[in-house]
Protein backbone atom coordinates (compact mmCIF):
# COMPACT_ATOMS: atom_id res chain seq x y z
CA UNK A 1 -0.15 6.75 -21.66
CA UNK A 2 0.59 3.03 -21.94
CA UNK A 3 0.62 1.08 -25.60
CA UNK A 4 -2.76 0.76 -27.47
CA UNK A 5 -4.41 -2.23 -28.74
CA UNK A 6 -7.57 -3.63 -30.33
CA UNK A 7 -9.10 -4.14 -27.18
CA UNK A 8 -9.38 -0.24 -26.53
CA UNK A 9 -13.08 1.28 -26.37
CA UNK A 10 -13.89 2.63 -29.77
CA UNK A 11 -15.88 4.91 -28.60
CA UNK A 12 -16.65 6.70 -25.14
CA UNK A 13 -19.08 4.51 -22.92
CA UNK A 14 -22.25 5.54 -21.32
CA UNK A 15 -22.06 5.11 -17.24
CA UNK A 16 -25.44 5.63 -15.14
CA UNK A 17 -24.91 8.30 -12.58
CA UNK A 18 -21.75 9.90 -14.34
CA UNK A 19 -20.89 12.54 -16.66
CA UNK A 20 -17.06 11.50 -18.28
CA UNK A 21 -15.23 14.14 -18.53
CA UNK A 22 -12.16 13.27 -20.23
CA UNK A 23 -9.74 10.40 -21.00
CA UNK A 24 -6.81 10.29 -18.29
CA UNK A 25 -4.99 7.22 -19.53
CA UNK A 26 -5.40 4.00 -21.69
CA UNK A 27 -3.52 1.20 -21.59
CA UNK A 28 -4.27 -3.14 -23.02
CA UNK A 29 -6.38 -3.35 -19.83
CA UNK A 30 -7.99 -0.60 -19.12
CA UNK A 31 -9.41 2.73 -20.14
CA UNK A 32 -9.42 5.66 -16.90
CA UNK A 33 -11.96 8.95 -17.65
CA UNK A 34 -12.42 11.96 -15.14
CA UNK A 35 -16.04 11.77 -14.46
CA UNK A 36 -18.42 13.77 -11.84
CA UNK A 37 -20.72 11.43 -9.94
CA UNK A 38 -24.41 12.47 -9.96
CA UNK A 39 -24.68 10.42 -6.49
CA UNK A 40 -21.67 12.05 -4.85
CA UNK A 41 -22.62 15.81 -5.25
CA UNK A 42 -21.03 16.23 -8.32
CA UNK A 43 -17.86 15.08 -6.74
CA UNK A 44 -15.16 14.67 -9.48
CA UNK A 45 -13.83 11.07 -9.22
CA UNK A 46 -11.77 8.64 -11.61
CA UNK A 47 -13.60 5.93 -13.59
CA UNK A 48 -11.75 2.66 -14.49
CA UNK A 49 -13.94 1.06 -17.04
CA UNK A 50 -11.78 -2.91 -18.22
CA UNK A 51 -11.50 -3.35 -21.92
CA UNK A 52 -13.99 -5.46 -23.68
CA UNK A 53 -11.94 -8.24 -24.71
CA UNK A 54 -10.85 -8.62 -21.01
CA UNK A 55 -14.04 -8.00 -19.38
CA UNK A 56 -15.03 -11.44 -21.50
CA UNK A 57 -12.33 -13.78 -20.72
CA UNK A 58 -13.77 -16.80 -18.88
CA UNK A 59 -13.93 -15.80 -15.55
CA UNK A 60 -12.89 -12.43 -15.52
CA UNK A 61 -15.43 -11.14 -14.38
CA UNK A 62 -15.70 -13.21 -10.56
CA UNK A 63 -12.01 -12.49 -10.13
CA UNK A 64 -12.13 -9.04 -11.05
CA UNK A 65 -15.40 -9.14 -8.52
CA UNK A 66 -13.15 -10.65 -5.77
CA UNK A 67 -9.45 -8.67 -6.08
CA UNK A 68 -10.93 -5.59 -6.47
CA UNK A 69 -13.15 -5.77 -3.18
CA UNK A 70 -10.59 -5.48 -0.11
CA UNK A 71 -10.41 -2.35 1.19
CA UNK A 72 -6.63 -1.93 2.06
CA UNK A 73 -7.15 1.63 3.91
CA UNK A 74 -3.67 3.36 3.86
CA UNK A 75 -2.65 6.82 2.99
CA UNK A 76 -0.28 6.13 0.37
CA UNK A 77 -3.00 3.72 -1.67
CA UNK A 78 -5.53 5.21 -3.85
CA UNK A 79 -9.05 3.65 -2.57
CA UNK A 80 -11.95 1.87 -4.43
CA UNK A 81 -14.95 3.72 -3.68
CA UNK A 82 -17.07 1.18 -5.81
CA UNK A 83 -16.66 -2.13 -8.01
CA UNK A 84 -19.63 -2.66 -11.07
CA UNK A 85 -19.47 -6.30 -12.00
CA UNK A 86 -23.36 -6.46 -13.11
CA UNK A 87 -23.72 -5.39 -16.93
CA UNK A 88 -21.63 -3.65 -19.28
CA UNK A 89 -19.30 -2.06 -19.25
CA UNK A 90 -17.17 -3.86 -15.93
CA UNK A 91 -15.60 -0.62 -13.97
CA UNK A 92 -14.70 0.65 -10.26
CA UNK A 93 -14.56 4.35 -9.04
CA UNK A 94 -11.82 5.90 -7.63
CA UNK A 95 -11.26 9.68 -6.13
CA UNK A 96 -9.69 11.78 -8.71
CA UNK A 97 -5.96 12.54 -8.32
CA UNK A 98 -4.70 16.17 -10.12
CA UNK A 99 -0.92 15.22 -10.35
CA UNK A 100 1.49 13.20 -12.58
CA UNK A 101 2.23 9.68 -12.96
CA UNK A 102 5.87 8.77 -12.26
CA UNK A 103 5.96 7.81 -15.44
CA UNK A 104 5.08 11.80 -17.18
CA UNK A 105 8.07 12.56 -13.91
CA UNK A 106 10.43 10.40 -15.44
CA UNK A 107 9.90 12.14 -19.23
CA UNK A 108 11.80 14.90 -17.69
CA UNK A 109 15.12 12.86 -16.78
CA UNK A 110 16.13 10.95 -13.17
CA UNK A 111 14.55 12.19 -10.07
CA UNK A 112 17.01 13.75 -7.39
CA UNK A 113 17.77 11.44 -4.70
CA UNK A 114 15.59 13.12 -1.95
CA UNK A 115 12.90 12.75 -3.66
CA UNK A 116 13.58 8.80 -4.98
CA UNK A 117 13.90 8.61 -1.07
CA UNK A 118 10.59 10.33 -0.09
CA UNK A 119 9.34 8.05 -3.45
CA UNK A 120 10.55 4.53 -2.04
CA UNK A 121 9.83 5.05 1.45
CA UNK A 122 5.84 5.76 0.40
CA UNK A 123 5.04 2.90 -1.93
CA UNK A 124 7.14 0.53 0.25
CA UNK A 125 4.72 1.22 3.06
CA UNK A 126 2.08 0.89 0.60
CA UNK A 127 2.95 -2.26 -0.31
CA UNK A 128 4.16 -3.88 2.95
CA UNK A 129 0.55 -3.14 4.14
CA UNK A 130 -0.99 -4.52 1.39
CA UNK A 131 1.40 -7.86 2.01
CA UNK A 132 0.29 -7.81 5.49
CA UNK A 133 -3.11 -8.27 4.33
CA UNK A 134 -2.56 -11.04 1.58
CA UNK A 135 -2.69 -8.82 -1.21
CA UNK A 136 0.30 -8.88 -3.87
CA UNK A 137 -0.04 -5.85 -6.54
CA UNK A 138 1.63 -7.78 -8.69
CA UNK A 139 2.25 -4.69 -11.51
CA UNK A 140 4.28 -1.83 -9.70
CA UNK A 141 5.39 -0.03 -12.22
CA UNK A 142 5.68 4.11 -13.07
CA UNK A 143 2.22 4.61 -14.77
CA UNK A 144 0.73 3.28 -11.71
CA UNK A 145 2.08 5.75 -8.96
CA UNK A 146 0.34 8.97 -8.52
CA UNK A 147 2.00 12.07 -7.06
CA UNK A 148 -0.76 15.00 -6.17
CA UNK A 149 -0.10 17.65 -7.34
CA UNK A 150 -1.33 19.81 -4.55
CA UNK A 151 0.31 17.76 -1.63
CA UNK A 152 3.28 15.70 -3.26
CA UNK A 153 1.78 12.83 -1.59
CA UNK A 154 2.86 9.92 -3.31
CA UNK A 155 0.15 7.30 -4.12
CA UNK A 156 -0.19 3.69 -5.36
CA UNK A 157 -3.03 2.43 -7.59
CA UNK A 158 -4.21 -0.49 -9.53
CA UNK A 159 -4.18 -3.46 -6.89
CA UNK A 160 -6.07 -5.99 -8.50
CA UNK A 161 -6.77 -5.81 -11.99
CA UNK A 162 -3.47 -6.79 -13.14
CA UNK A 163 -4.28 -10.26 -10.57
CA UNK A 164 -7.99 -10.49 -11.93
CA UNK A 165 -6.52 -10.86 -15.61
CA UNK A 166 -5.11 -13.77 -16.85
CA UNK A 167 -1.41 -11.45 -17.40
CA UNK A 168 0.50 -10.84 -14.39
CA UNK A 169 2.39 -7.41 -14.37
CA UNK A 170 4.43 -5.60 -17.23
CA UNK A 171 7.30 -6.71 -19.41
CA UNK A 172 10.13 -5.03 -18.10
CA UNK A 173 8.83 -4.88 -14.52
CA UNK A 174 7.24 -8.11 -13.73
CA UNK A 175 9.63 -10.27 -11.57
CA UNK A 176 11.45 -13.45 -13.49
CA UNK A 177 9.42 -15.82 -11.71
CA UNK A 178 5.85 -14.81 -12.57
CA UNK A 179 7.89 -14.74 -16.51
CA UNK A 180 6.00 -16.09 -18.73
CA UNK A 181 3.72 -12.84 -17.91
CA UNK A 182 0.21 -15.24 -18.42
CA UNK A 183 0.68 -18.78 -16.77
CA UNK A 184 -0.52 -19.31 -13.26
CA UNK A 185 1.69 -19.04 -10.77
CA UNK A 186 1.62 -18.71 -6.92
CA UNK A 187 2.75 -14.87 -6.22
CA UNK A 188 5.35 -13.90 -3.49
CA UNK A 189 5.38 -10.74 -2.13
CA UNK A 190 9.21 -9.77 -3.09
CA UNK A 191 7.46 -9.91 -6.40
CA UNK A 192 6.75 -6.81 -5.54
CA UNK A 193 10.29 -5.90 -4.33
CA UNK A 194 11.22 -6.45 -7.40
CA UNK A 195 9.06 -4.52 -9.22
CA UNK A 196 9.77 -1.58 -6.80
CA UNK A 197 13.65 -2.12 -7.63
CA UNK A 198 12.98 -1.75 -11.36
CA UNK A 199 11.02 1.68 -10.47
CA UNK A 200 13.82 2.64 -8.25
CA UNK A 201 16.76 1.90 -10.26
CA UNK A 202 14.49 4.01 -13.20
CA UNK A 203 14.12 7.11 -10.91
CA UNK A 204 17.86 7.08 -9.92
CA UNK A 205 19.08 6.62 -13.68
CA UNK A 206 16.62 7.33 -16.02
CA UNK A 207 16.15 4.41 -17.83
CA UNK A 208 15.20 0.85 -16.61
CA UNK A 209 17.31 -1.72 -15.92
CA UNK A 210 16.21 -3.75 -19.03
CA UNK A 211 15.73 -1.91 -22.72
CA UNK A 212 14.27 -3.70 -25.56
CA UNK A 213 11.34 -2.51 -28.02
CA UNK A 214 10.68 -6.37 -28.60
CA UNK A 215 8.28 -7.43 -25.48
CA UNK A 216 9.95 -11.27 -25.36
CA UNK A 217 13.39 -9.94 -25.77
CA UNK A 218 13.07 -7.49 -23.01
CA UNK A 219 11.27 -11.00 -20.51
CA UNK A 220 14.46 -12.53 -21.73
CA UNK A 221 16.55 -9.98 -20.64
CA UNK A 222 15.24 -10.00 -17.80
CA UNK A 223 15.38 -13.69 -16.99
CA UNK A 224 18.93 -14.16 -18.47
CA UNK A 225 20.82 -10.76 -18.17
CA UNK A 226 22.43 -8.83 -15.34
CA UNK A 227 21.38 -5.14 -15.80
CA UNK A 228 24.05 -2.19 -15.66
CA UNK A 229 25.46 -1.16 -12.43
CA UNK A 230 23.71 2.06 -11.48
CA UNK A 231 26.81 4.23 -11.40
CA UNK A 232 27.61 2.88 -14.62
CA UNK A 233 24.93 5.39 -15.64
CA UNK A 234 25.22 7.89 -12.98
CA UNK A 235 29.11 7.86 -11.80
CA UNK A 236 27.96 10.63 -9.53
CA UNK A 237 25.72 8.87 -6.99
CA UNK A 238 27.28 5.87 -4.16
CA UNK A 239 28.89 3.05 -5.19
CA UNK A 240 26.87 1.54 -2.33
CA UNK A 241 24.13 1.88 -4.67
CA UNK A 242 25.01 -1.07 -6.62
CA UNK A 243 24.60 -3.58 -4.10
CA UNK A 244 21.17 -2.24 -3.15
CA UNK A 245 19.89 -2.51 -6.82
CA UNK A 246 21.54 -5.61 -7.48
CA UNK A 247 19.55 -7.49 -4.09
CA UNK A 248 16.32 -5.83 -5.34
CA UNK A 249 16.74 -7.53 -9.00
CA UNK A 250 17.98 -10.59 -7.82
CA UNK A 251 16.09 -13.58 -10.06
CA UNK A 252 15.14 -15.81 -7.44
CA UNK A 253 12.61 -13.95 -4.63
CA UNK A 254 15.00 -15.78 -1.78
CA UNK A 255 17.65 -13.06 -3.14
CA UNK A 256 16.18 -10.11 -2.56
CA UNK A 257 14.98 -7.77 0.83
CA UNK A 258 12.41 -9.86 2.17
CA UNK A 259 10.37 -6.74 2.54
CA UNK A 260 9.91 -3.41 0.62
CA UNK A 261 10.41 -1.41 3.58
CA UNK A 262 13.59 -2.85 3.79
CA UNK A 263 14.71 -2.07 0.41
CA UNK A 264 13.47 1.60 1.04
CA UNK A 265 15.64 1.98 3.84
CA UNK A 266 19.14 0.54 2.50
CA UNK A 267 18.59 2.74 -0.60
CA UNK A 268 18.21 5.63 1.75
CA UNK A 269 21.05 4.40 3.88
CA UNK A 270 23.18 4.04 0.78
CA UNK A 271 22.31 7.71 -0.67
CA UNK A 272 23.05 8.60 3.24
CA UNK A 273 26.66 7.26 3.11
CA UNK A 274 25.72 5.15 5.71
CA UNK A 275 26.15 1.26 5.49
CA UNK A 276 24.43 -1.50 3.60
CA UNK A 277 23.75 -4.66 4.61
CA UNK A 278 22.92 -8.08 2.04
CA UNK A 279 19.71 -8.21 3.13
């Protein structure tokens, strides 16, 4: 569950046409319940209702109208059934996933590096897609990555709220260029590589590449510090490895893979043995 603040719902809000179950997570935008839909059969589904305080920022509402509405349509991307801009509370509907976030995975230690491989490969190809169509996510990062439980199909969420908001992505996972995390700036896809690097280099060690309780000294860190070679912290995995991470967190965008898929595949060529190339 992500970090509270006042802009959490104080109490549980009445929907038309649901029944809220529970509370799945919370976090300074947001506020997810498992809900059955009247309208669907009784079909369980999760409901993403925005916190108050950023359901009134000036213009929230027609962006949050806008990013949330293209339909991206791949199998590792959890879909929007529906958007509700008109009234209160602002909130979209989204099938229900029974399985962990990464981020209740990574509670238990690193991953193993078959399944970082299976991992990378999926939300690369989520995100590449979503590139393809113009759409940045803009906050990859281990809360937002679904594994069911049922399947072990790995899945992405949250396109668009994060770009609705006036904050773009998450202190310790937001690239260095979009830093400071609430001024306007165009968006490059290998934003997104970045992010993904940060998740990867987590699942592979642990820990991400940046570590600081203070929110500005960990931006800081991130615009001004070189993190720790991975086999620093695990001496056991390729030294090819290094030179993976180290493209993927690269400050400037021009740095790093130009595509996710690509920084899926040299981190599986690199846990492989097999060779590496810059970029």
């Amino acid at each position: 569950m992500g970090q509270i603040t006042d802009d959490h719902f104080p109490e549980q809000p009445e929907l038309p046409r649901f029944r809220l179950i529970r509370k799945l997570s919370e976090t300074r935008m947001s506020v997810v319940y498992l809900a059955t839909e009247e309208a669907g059969g009784g079909r369980l589904v999760a409901v993403k209702v925005v916190t108050p305080r950023l359901a009134t920022e000036d213009g929230f509402r027609d962006r949050f109208r806008q990013e949330m509405a293209p339909e991206l349509g791949h199998a590792n991307i959890v879909p929007v059934y529906s958007v509700h801009t008109e009234g209160e509370p602002l909130y979209l509907v989204m099938p229900y996933v029974d399985g962990p976030n990464l981020r209740d995975l990574l509670r238990s230690g690193p991953l193993d590096p078959v399944r970082t491989v299976h991992l990378a490969h999926s939300v690369a190809s989520a995100l590449d897609h979503a590139h393809t169509a113009g759409v940045v996510h803009r906050d990859v990062k281990p809360s937002n990555i679904l594994v069911d439980r049922r399947t072990g199909q790995v899945l992405l969420c949250d396109f668009g709220i994060a770009a609705a908001g006036r904050r773009v992505g998450t202190p310790g996972y937001v690239a260095p260029e979009l830093i400071p995390i609430d001024k306007a700036a165009p968006v490059d896809p290998r934003a997104d590589v970045y992010s993904l690097g940060v998740v990867l280099y987590e699942c592979l060690t642990g820990r991400p590449p940046h570590e600081h309780t203070d929110a500005a000294e960990l931006l800081w860190a991130q615009l001004h510090e070189d993190p720790l070679a991975v086999t620093a912290l695990r001496p056991d995995l390729p030294s090819t490895l290094n030179k993976v991470l180290a493209t993927a967190l690269a400050k400037r965008p021009r740095h790093r893979y130009g595509t996710c898929g690509a920084l899926a595949e040299e981190l599986a060529n690199a846990l492989a043995g097999g060779p590496v190339r810059r970029r």
